[in-house]
C-alpha atoms as a PDB file:
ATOM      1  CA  UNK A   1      19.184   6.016  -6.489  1.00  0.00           C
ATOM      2  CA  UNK A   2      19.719   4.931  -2.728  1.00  0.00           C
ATOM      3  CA  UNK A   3      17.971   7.105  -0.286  1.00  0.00           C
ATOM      4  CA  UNK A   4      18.535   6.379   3.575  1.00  0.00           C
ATOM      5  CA  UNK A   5      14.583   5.439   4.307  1.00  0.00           C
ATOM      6  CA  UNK A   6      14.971   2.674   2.436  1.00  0.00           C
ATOM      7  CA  UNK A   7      17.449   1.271   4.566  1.00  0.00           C
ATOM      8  CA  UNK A   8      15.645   2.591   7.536  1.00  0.00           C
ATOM      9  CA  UNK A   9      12.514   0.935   6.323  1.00  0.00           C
ATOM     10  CA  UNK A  10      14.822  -2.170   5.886  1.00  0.00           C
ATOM     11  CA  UNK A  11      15.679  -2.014   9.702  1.00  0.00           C
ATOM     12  CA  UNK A  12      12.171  -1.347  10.881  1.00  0.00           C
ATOM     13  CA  UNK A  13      11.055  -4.376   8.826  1.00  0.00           C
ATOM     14  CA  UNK A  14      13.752  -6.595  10.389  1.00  0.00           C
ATOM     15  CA  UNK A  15      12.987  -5.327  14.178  1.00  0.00           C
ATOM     16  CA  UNK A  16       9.616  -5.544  13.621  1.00  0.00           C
ATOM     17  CA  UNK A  17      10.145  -9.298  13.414  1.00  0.00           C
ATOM     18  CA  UNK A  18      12.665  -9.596  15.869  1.00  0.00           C
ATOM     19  CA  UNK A  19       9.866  -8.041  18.267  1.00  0.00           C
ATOM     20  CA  UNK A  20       7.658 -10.658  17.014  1.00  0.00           C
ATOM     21  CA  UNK A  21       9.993 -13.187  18.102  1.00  0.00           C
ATOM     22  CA  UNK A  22      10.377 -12.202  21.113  1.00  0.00           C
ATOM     23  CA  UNK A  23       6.572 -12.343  21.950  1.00  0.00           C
ATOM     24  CA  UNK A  24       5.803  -8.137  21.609  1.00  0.00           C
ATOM     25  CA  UNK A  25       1.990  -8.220  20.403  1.00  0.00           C
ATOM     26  CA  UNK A  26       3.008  -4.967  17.397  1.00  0.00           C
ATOM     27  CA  UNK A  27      -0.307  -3.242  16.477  1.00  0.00           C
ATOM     28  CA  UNK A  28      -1.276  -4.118  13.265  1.00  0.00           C
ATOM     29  CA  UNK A  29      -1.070  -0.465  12.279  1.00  0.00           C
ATOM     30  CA  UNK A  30       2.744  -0.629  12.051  1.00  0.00           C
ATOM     31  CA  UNK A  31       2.137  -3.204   9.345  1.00  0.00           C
ATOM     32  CA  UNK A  32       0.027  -1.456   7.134  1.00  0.00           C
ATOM     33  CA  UNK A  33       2.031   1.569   7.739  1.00  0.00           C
ATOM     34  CA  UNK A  34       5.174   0.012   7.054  1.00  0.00           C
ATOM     35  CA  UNK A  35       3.370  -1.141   3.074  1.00  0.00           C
ATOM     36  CA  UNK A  36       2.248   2.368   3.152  1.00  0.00           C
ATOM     37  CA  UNK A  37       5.954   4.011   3.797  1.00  0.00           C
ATOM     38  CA  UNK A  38       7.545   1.107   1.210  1.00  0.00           C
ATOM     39  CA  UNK A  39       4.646   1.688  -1.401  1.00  0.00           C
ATOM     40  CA  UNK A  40       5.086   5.782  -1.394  1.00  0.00           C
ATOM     41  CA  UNK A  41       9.206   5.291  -1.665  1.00  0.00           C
ATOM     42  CA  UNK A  42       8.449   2.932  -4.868  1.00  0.00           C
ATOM     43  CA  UNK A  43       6.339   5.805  -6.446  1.00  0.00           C
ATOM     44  CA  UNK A  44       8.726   8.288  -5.255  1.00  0.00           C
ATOM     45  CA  UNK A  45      11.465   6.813  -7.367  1.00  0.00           C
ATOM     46  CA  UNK A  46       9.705   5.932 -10.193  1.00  0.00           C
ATOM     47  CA  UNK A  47       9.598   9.840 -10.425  1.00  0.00           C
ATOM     48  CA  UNK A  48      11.295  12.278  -7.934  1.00  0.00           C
ATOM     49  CA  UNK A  49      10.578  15.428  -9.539  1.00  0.00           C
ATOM     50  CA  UNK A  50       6.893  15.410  -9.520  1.00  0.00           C
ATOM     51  CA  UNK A  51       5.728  17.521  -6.478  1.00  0.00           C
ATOM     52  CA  UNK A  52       2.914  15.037  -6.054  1.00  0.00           C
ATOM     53  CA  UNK A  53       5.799  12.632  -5.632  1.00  0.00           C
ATOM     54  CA  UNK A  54       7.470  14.644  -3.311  1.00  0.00           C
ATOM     55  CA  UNK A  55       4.611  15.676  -1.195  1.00  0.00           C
ATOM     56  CA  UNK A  56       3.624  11.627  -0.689  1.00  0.00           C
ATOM     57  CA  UNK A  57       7.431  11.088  -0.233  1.00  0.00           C
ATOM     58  CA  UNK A  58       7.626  14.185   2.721  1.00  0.00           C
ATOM     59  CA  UNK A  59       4.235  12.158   4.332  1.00  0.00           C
ATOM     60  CA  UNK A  60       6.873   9.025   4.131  1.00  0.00           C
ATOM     61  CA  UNK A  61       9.425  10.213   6.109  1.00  0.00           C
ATOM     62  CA  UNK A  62       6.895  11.481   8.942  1.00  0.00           C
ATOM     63  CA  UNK A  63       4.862   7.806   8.790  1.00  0.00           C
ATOM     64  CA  UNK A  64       8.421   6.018   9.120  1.00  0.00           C
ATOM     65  CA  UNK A  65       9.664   8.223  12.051  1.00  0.00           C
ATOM     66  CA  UNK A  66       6.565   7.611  13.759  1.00  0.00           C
ATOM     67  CA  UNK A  67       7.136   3.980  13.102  1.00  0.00           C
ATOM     68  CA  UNK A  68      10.448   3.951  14.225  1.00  0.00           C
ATOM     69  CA  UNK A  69       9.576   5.766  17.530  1.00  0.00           C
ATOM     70  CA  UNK A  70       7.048   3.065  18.389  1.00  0.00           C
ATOM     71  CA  UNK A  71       9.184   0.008  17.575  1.00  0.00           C
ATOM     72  CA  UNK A  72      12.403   1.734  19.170  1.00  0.00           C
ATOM     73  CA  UNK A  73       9.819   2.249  22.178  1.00  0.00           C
ATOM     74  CA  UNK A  74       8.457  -1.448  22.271  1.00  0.00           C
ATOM     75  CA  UNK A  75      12.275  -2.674  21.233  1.00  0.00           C
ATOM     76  CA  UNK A  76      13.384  -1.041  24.941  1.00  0.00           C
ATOM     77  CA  UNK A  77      11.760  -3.641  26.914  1.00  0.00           C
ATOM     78  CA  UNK A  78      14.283  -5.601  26.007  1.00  0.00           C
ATOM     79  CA  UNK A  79      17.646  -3.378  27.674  1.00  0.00           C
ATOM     80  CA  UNK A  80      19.945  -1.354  26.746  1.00  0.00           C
ATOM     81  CA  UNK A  81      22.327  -3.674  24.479  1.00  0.00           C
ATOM     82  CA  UNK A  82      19.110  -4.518  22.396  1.00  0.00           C
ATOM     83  CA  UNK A  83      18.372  -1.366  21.838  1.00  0.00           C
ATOM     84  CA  UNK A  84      21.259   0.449  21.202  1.00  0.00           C
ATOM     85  CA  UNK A  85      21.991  -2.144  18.366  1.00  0.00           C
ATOM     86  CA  UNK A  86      19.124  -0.619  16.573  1.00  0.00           C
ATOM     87  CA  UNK A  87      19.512   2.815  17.113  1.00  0.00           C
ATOM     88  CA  UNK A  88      22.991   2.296  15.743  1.00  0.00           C
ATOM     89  CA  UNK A  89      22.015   0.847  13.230  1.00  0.00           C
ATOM     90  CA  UNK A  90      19.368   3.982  12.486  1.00  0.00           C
ATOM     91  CA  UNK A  91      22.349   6.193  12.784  1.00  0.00           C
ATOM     92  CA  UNK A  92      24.957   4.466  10.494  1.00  0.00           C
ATOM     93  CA  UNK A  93      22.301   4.791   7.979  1.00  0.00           C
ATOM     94  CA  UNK A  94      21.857   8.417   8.568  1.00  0.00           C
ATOM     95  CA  UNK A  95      25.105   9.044   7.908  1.00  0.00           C
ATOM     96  CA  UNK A  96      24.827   6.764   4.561  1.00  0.00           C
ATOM     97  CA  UNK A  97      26.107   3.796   5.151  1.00  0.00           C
ATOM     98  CA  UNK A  98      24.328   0.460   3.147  1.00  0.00           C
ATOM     99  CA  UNK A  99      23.314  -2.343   6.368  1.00  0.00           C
ATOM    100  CA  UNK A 100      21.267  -4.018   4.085  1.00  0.00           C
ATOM    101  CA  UNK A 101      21.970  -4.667   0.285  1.00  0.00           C
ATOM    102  CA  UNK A 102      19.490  -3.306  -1.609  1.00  0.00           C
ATOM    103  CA  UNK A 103      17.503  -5.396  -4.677  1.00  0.00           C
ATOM    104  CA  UNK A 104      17.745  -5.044  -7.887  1.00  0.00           C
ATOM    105  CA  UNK A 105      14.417  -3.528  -9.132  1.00  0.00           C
ATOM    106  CA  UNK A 106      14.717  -3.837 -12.753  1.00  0.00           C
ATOM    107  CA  UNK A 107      13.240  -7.209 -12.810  1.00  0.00           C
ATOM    108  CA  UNK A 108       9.130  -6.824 -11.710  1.00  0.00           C
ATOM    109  CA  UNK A 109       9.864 -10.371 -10.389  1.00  0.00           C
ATOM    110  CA  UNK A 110      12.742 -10.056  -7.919  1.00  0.00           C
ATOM    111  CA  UNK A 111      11.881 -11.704  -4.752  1.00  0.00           C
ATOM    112  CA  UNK A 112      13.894 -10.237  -2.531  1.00  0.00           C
ATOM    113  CA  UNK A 113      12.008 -10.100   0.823  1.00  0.00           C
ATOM    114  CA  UNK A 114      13.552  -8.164   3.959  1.00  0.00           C
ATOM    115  CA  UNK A 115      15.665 -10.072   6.873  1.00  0.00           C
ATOM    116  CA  UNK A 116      13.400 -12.569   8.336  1.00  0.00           C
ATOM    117  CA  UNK A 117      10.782 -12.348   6.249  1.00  0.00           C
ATOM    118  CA  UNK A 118       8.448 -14.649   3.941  1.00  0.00           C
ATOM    119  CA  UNK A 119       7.458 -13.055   0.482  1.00  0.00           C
ATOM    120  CA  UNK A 120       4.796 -13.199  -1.782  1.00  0.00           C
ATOM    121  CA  UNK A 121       3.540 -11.851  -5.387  1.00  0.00           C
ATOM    122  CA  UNK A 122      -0.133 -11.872  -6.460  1.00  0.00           C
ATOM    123  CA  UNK A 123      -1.115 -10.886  -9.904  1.00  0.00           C
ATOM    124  CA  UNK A 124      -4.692  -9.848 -10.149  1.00  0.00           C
ATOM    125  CA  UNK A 125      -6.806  -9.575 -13.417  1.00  0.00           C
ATOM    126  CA  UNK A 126      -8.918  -6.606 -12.004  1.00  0.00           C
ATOM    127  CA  UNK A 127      -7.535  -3.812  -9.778  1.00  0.00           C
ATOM    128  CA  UNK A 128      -9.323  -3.833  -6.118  1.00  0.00           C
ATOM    129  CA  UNK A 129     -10.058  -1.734  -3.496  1.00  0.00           C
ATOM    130  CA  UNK A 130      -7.428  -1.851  -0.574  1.00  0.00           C
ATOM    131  CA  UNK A 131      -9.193  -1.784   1.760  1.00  0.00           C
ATOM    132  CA  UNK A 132     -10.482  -5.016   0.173  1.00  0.00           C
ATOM    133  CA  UNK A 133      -7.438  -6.578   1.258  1.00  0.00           C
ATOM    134  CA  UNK A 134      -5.698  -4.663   3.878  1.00  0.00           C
ATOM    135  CA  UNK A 135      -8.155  -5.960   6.727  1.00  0.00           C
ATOM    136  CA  UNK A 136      -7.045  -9.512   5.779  1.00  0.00           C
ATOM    137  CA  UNK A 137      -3.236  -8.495   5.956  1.00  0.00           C
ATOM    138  CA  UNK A 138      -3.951  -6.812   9.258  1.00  0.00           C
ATOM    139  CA  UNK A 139      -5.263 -10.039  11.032  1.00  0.00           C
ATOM    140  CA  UNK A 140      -2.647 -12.214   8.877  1.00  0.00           C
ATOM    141  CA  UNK A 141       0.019  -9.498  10.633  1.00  0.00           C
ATOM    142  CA  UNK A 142       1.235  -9.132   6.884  1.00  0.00           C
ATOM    143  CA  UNK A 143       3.095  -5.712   5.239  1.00  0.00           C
ATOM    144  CA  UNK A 144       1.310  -5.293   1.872  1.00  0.00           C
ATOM    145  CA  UNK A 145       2.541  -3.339  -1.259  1.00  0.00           C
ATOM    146  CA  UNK A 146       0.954  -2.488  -3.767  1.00  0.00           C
ATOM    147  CA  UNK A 147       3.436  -1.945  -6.542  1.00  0.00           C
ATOM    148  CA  UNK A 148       0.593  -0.977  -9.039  1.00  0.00           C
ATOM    149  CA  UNK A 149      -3.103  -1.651  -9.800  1.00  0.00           C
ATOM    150  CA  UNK A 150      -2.674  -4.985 -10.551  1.00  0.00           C
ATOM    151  CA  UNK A 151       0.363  -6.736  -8.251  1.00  0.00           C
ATOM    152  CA  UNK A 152       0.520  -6.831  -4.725  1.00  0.00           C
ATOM    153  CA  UNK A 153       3.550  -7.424  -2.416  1.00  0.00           C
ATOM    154  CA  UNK A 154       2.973  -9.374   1.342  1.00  0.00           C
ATOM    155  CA  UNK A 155       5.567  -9.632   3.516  1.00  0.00           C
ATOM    156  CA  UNK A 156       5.611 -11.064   6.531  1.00  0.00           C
ATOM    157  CA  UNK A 157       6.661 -14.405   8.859  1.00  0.00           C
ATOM    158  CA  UNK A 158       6.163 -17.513   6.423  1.00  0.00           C
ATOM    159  CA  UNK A 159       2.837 -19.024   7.815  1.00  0.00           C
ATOM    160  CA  UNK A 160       1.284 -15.974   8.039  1.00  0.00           C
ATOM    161  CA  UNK A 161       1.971 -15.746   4.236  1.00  0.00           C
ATOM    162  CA  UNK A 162       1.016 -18.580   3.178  1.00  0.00           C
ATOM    163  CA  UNK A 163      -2.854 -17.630   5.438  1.00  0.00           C
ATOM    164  CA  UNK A 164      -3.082 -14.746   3.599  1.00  0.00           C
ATOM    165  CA  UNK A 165      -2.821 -16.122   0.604  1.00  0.00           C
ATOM    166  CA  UNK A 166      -5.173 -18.374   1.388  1.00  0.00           C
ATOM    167  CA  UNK A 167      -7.642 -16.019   2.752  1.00  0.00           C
ATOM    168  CA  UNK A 168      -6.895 -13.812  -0.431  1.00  0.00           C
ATOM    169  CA  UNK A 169      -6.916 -16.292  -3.041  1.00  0.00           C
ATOM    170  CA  UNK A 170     -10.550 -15.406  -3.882  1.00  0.00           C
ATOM    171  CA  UNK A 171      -9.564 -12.534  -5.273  1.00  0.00           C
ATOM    172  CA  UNK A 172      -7.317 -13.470  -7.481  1.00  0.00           C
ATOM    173  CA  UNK A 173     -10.382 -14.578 -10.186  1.00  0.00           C
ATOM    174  CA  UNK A 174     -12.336 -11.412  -9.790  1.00  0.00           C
END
């Protein structure tokens, strides 16, 4: 199944870091809220019939609009020609077309990260609280997702990666 947020959170994920780029200071918010919208889409698919599903994937589509709004807002500093590329692209997705090829999810290991992004797998032997670790990916300005109890996703520009991981490694015992 290929539903449209994905490729909107795609595009979000690769302005994002062209903002970054550029210099924009992006609240840390729009990280964890980017994980958030990615992690809810994953669960979403893994059953769209559930109305539990469908409630958290309805809260999805209001997070990433929001998201979109803010980066669209910050990604106007730049003109009009900067700009308009992204709205277009937020449009040719809306009516269905693929910008971004999509991964192939049957392997648990495919490392695809998004445009301009660093990647990153960690395998726990416990389950933890998020909390736990969000806080870290929010000063690391990292994207976490959590694709169940026990592996988390980070995304984000290489270096600050490879600081989270350091910063999370302890974890990774426990």
């Amino acid at each position: 199944m290929n539903l449209p947020i994905e490729q909107t959170w795609l595009i979000l994920v690769d302005l994002l870091t062209m903002l970054k780029k550029k210099g924009i200071i992006v609240p840390s918010t729009l990280n964890r809220d980017l994980g958030l919208v990615k992690s809810s889409i994953s669960f979403y698919l893994k059953d769209p019939s559930h109305p539990d599903m469908i409630k958290e994937f309805d809260r999805a589509n209001i997070t990433i609009t929001k998201i979109q709004d803010n980066l669209l807002n910050l990604a106007s500093r730049f003109g009009d020609e900067f700009y308009d590329q992204w709205i277009d692209k937020l449009r040719r997705v809306n009516l269905g077309e693929e910008i971004y090829a999509k991964a192939d999810h049957r392997s648990k290991f495919q490392t695809n990260a998004p445009p301009g992004f660093s990647m990153a797998k960690i395998h726990l032997q416990n389950p933890i609280a998020e909390d736990r670790v969000q806080e870290i990916a929010e000063h690391e300005n990292l994207i976490l997702e959590f694709e169940d109890d026990l592996t988390i996703a980070i995304y984000g520009d290489e270096p600050n990666v490879k600081l989270g991981l350091k910063e999370l490694a302890s974890f990774f015992n426990e």
